[in-house]
PDB file of N, CA and C in Angstrom:
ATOM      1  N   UNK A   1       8.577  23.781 -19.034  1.00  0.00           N
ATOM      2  CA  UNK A   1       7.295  23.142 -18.835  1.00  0.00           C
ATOM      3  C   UNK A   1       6.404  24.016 -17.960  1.00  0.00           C
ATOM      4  N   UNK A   2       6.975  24.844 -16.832  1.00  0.00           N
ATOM      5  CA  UNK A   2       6.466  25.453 -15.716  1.00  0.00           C
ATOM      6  C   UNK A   2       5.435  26.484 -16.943  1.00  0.00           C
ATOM      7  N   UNK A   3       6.507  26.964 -17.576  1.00  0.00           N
ATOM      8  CA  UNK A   3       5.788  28.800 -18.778  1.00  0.00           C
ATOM      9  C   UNK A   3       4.666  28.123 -19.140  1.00  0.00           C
ATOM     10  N   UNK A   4       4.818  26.956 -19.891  1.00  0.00           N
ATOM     11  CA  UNK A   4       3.652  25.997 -20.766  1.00  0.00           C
ATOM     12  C   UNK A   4       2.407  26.223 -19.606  1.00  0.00           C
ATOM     13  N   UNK A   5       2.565  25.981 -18.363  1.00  0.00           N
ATOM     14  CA  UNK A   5       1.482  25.939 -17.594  1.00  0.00           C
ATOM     15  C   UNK A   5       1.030  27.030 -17.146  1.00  0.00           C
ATOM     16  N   UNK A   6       1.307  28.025 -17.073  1.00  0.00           N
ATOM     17  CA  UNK A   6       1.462  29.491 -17.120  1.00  0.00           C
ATOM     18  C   UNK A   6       1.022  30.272 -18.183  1.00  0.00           C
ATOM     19  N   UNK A   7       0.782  29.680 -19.183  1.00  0.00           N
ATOM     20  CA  UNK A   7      -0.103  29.982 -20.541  1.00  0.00           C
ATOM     21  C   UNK A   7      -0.862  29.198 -20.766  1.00  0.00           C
ATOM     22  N   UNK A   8      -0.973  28.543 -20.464  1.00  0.00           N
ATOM     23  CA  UNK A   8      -2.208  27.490 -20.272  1.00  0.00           C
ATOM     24  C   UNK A   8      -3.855  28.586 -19.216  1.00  0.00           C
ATOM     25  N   UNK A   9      -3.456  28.468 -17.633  1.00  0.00           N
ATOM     26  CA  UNK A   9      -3.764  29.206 -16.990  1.00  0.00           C
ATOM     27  C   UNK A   9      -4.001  30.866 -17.409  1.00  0.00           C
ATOM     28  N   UNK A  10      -3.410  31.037 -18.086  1.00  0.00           N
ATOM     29  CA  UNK A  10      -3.612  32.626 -18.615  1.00  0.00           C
ATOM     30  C   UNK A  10      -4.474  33.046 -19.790  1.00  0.00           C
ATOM     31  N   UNK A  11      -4.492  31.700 -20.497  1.00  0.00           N
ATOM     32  CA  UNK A  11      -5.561  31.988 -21.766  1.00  0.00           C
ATOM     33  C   UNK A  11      -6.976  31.116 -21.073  1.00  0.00           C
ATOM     34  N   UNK A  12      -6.886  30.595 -19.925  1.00  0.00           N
ATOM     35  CA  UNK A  12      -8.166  30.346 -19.025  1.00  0.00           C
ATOM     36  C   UNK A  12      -8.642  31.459 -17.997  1.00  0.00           C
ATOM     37  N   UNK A  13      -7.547  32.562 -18.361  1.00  0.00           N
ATOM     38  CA  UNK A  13      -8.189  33.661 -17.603  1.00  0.00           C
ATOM     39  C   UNK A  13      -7.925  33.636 -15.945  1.00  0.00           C
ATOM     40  N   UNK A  14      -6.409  33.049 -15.852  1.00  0.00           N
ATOM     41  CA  UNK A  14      -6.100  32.898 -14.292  1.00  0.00           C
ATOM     42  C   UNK A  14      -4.321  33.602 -14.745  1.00  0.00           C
ATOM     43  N   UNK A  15      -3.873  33.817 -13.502  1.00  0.00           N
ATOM     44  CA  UNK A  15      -2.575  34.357 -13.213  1.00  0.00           C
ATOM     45  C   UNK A  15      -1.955  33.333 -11.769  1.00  0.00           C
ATOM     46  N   UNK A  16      -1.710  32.666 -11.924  1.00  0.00           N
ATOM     47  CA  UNK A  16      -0.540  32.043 -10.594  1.00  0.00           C
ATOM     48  C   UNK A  16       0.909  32.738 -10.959  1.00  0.00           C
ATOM     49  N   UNK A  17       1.332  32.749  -9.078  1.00  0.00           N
ATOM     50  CA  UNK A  17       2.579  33.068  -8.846  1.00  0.00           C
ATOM     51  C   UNK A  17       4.014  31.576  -8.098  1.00  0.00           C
ATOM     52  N   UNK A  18       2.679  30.993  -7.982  1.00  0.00           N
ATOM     53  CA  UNK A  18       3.268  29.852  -7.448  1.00  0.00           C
ATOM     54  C   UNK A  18       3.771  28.433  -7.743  1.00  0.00           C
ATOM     55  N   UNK A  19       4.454  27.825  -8.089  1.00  0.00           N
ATOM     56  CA  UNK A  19       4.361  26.658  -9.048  1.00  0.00           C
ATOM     57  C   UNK A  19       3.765  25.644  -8.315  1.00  0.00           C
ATOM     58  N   UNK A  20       3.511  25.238  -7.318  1.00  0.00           N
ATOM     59  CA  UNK A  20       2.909  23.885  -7.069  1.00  0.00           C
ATOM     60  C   UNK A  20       0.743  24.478  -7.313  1.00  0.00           C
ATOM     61  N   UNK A  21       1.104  25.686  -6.962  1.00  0.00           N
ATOM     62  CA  UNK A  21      -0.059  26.128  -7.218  1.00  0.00           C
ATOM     63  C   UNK A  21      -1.020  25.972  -8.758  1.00  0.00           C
ATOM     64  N   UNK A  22      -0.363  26.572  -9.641  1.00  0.00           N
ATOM     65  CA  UNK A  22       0.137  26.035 -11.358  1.00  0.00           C
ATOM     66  C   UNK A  22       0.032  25.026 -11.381  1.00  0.00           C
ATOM     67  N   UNK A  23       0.443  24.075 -10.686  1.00  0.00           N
ATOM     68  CA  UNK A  23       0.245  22.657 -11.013  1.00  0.00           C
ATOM     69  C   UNK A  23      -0.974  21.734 -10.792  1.00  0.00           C
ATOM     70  N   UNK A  24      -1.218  22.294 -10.072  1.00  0.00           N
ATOM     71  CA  UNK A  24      -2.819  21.990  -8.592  1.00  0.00           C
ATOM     72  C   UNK A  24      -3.582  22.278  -9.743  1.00  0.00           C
ATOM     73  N   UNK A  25      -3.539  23.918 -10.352  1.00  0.00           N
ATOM     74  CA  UNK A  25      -5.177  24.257 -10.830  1.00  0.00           C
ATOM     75  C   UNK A  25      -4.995  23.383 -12.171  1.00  0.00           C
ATOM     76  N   UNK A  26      -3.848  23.184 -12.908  1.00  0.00           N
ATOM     77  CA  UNK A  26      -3.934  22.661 -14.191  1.00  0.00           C
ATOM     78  C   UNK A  26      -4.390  20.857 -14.197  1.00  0.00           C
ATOM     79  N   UNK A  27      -3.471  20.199 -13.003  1.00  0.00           N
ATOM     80  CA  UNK A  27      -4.738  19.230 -12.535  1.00  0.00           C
ATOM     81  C   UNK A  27      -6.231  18.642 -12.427  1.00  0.00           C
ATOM     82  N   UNK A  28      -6.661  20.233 -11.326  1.00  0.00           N
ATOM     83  CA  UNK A  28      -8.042  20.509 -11.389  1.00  0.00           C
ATOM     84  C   UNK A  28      -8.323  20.358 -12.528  1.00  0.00           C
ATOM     85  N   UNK A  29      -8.338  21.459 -13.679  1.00  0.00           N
ATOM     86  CA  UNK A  29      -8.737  21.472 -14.687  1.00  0.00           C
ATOM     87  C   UNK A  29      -8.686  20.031 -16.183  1.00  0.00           C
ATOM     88  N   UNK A  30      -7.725  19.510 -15.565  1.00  0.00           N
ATOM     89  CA  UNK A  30      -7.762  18.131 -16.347  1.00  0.00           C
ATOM     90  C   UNK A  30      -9.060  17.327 -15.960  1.00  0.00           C
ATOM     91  N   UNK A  31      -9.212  17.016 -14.519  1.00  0.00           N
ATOM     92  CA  UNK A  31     -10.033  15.908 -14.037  1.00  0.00           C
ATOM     93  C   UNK A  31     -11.343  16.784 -14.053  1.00  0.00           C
ATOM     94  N   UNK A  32     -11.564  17.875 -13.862  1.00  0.00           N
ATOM     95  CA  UNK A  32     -13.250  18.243 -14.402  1.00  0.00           C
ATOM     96  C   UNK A  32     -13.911  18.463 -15.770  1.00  0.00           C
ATOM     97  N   UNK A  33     -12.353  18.101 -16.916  1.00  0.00           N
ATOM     98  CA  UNK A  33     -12.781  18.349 -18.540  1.00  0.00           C
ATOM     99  C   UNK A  33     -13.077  19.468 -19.048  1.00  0.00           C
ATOM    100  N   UNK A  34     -12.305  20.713 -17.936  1.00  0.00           N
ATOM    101  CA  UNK A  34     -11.998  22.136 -18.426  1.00  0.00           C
ATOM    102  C   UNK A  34     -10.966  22.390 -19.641  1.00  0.00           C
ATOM    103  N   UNK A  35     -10.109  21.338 -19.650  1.00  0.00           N
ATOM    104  CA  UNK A  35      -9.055  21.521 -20.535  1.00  0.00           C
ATOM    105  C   UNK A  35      -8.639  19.774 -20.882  1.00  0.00           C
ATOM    106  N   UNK A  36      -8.359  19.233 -21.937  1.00  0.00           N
ATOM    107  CA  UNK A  36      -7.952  18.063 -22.401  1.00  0.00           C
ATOM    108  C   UNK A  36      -6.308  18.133 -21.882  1.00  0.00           C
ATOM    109  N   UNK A  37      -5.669  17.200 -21.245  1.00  0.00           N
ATOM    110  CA  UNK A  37      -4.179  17.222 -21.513  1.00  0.00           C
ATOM    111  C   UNK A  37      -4.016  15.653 -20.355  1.00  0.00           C
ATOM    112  N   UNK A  38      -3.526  14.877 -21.160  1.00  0.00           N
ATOM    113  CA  UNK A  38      -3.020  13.921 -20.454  1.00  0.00           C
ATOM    114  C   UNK A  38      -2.706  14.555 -18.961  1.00  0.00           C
ATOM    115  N   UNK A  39      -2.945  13.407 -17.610  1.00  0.00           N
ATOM    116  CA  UNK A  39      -2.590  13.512 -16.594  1.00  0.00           C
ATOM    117  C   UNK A  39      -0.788  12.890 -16.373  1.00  0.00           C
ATOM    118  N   UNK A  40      -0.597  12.355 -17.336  1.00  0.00           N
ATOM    119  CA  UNK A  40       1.268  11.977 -17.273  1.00  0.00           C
ATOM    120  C   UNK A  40       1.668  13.074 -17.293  1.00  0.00           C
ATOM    121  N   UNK A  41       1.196  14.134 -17.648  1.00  0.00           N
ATOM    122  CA  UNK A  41       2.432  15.545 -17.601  1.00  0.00           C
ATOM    123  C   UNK A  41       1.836  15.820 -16.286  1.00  0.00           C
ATOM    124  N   UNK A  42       1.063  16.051 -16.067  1.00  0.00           N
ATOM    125  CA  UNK A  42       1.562  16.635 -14.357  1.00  0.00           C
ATOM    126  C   UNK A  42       2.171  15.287 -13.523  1.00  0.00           C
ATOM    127  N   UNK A  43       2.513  14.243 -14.129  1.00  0.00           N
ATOM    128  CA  UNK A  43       3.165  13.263 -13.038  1.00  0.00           C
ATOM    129  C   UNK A  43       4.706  13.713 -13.406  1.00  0.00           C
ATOM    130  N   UNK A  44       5.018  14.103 -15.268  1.00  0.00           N
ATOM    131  CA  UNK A  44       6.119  14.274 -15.778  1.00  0.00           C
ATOM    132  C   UNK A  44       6.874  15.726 -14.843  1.00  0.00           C
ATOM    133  N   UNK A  45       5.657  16.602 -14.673  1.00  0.00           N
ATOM    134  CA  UNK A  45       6.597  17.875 -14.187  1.00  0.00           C
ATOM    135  C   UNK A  45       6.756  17.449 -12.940  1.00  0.00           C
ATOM    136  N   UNK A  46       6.444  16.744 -12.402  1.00  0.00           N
ATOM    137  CA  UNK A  46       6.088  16.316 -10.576  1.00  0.00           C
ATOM    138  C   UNK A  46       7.326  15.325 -10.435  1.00  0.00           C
ATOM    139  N   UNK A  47       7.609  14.444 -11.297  1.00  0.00           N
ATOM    140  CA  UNK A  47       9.132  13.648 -11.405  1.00  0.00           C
ATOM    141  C   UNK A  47       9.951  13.428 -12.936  1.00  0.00           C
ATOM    142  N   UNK A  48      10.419  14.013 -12.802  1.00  0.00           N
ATOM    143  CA  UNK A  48      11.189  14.150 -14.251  1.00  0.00           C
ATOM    144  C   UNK A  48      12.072  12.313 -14.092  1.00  0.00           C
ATOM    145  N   UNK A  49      13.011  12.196 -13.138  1.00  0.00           N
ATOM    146  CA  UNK A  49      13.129  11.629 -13.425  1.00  0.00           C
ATOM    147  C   UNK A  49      13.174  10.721 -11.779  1.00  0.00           C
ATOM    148  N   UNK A  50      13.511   9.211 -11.819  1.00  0.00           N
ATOM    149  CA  UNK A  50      13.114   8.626 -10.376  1.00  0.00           C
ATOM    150  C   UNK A  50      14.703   7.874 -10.228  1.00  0.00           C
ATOM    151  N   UNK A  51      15.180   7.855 -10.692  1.00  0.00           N
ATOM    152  CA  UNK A  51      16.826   7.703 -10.173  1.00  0.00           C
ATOM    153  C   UNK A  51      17.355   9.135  -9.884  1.00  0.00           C
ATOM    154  N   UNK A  52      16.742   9.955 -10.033  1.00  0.00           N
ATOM    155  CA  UNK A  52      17.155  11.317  -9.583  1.00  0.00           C
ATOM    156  C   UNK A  52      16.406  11.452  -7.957  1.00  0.00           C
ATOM    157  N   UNK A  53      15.574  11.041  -7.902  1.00  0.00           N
ATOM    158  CA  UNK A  53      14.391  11.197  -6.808  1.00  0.00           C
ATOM    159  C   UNK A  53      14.093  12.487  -6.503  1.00  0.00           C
ATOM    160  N   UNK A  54      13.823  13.233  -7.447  1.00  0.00           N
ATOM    161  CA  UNK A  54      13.491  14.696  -7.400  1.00  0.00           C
ATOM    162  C   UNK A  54      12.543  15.319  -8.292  1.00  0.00           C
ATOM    163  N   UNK A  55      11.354  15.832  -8.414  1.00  0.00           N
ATOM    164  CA  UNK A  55      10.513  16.523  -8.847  1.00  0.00           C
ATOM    165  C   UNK A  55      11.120  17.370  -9.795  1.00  0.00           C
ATOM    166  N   UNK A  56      10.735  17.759 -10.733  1.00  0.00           N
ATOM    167  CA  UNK A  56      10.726  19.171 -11.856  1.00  0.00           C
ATOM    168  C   UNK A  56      11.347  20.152 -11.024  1.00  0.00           C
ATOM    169  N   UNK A  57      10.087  20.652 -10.483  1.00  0.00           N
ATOM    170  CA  UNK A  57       9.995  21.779  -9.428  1.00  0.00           C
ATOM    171  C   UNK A  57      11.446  21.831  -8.678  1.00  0.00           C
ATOM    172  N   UNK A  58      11.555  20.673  -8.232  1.00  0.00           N
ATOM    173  CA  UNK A  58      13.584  20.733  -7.545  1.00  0.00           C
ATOM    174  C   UNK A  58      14.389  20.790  -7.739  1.00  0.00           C
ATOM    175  N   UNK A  59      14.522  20.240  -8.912  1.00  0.00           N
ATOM    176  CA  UNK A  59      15.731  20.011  -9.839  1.00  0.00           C
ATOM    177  C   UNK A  59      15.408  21.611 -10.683  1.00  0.00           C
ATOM    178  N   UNK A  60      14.330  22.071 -11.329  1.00  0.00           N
ATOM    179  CA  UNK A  60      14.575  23.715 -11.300  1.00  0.00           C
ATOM    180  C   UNK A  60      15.422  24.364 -10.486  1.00  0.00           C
ATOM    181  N   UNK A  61      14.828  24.369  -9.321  1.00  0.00           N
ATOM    182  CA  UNK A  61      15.150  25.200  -8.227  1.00  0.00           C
ATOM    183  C   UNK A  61      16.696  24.752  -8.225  1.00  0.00           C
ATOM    184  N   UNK A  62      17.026  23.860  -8.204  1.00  0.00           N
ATOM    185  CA  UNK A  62      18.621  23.271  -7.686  1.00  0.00           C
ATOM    186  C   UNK A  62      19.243  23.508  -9.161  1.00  0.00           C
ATOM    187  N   UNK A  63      18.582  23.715 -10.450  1.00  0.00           N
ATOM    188  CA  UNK A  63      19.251  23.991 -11.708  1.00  0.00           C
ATOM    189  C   UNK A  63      19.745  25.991 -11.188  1.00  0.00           C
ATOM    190  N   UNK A  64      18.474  26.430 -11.285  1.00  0.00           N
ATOM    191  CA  UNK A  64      18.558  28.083 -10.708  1.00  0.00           C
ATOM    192  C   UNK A  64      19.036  28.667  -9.772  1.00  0.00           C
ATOM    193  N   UNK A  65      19.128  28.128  -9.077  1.00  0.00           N
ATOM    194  CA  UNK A  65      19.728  28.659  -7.497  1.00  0.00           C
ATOM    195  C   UNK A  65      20.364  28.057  -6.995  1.00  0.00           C
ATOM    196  N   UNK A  66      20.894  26.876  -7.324  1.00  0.00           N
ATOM    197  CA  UNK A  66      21.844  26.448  -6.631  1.00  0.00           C
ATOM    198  C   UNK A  66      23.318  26.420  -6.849  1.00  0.00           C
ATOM    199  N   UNK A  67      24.293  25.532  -5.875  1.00  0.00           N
ATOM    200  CA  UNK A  67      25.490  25.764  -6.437  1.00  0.00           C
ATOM    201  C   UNK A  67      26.162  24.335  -7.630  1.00  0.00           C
ATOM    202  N   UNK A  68      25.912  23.414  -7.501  1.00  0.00           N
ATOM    203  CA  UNK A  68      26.490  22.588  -8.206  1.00  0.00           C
ATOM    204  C   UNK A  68      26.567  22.770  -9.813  1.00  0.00           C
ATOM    205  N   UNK A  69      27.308  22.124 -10.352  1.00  0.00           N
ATOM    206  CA  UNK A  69      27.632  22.695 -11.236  1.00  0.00           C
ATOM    207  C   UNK A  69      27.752  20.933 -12.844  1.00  0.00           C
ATOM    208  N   UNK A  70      27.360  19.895 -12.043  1.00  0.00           N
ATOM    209  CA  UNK A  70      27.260  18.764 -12.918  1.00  0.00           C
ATOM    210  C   UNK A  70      25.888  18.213 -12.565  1.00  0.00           C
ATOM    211  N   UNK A  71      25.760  17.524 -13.598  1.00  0.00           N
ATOM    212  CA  UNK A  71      24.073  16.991 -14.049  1.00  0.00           C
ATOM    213  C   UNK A  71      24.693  16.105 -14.919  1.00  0.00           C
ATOM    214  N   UNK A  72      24.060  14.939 -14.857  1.00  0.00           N
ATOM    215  CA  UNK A  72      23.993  13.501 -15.131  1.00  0.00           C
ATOM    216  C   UNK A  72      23.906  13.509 -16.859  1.00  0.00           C
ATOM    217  N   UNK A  73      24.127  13.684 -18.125  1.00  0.00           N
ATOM    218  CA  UNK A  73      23.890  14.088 -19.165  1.00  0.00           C
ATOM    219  C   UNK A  73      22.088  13.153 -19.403  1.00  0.00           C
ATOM    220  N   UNK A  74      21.904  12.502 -18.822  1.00  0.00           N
ATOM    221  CA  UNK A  74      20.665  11.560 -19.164  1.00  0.00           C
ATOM    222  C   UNK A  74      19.759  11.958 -18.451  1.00  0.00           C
ATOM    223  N   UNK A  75      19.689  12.777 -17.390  1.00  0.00           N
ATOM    224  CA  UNK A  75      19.002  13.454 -16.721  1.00  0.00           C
ATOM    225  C   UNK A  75      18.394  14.875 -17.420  1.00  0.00           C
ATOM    226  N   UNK A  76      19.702  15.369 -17.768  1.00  0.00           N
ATOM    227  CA  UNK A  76      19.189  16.646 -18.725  1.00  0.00           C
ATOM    228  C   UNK A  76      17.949  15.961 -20.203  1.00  0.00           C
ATOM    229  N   UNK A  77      18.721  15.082 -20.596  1.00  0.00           N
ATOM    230  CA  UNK A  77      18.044  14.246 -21.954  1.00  0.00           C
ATOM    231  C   UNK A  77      16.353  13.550 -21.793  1.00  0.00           C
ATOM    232  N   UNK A  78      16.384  13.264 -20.608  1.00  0.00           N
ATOM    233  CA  UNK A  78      15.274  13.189 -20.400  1.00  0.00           C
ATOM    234  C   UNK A  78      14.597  14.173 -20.280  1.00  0.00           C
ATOM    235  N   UNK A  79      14.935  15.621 -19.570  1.00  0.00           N
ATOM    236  CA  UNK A  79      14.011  16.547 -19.220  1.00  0.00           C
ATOM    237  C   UNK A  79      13.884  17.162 -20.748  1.00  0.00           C
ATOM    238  N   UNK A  80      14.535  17.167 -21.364  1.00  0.00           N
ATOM    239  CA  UNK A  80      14.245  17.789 -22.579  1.00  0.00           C
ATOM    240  C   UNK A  80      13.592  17.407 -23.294  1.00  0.00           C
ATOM    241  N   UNK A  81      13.658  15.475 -23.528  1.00  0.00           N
ATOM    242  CA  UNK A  81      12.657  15.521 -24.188  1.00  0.00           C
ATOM    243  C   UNK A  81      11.308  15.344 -23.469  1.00  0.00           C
ATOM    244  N   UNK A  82      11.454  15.415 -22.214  1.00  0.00           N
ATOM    245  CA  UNK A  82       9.895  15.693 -21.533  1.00  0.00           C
ATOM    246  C   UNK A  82       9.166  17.095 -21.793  1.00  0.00           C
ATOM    247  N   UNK A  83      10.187  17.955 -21.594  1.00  0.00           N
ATOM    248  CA  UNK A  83       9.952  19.253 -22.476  1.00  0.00           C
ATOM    249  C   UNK A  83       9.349  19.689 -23.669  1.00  0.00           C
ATOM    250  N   UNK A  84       9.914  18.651 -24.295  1.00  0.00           N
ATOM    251  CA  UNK A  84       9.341  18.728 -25.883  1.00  0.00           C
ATOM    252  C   UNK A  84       8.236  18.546 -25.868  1.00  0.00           C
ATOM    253  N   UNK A  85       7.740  17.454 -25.691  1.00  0.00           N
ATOM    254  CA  UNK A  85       6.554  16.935 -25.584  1.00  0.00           C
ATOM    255  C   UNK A  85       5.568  17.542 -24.664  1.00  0.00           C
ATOM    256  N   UNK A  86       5.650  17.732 -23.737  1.00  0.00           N
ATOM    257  CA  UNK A  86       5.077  18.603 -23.196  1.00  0.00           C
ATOM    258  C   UNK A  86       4.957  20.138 -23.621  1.00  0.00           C
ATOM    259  N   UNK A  87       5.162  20.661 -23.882  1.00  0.00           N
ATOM    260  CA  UNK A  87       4.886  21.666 -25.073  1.00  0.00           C
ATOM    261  C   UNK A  87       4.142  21.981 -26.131  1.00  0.00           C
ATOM    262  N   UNK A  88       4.499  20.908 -26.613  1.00  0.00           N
ATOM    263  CA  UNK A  88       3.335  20.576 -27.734  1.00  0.00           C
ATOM    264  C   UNK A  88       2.394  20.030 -27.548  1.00  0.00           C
ATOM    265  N   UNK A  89       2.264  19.632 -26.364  1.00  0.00           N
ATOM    266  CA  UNK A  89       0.474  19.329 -26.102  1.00  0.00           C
ATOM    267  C   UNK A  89       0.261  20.330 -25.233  1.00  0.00           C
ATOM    268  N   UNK A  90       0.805  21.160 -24.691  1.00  0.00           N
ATOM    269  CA  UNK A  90       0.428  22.615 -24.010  1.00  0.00           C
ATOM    270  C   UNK A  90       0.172  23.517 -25.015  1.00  0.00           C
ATOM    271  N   UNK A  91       0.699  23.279 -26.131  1.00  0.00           N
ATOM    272  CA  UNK A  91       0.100  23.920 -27.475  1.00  0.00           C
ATOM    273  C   UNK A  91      -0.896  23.792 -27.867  1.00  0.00           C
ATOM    274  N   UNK A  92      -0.976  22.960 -28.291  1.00  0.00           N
ATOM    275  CA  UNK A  92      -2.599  21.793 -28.586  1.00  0.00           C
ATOM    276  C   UNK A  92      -3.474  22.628 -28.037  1.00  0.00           C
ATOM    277  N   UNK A  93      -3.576  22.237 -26.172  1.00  0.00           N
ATOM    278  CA  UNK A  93      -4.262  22.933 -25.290  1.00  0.00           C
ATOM    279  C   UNK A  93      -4.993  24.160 -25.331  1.00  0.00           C
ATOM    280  N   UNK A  94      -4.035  24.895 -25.643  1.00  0.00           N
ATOM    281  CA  UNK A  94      -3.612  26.421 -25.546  1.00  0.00           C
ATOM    282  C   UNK A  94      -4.798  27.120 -26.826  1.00  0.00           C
ATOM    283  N   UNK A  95      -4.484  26.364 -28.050  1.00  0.00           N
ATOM    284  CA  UNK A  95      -5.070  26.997 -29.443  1.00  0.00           C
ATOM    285  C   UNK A  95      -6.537  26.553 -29.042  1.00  0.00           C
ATOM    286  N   UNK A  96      -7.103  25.295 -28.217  1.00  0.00           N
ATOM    287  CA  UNK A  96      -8.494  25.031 -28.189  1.00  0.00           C
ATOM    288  C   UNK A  96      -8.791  25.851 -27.041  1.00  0.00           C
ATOM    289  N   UNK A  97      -8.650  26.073 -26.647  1.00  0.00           N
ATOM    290  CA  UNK A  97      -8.881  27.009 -25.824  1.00  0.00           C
ATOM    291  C   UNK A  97      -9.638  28.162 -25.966  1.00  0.00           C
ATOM    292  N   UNK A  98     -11.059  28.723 -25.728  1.00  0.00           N
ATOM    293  CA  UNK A  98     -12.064  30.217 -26.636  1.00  0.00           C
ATOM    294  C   UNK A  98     -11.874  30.793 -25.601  1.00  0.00           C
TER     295      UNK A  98
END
């Protein structure tokens, strides 16, 4: 979901290194009608899921760098298909985009 926003931002002619940063401008850009995309995906990347009580962004970080080694199978199932979907309207996005 993070890349999706990261090409989003890049065919608007920006480069972030930061993900909450990425998240901020693609925000911005929702609520001034720079770009169409539902505001549920930035709530979706912001909490994937709430019996997890952890953000996208954390559960990345704790998927990538961390040590544990089990995940809830419904936890993954959700992010994926939040993934999905989110994608394809980062697609959407992306092609209207001049």
């Amino acid at each position: 979901m993070y890349h999706s926003l990261l090409a989003i931002l890049y065919k608007l002619g920006y480069e972030s290194r930061n993900q909450e940063c990425s998240i901020n401008a693609i925000e911005c850009f929702i609520k001034t009608g720079k770009i169409k995309l539902d505001l549920r995906y930035i709530a979706m990347i912001r909490r994937t899921d709430e019996l997890m009580g952890s953000d996208a962004k954390t559960l990345r970080e704790e998927f990538q760098y961390g040590t544990a080694i089990e995940v809830k199978c419904e936890v993954l199932e959700n992010i994926k298909n939040n993934a999905k979907d989110f994608v394809e309207a980062a697609r959407i996005v992306i092609e209207k985009i001049r």
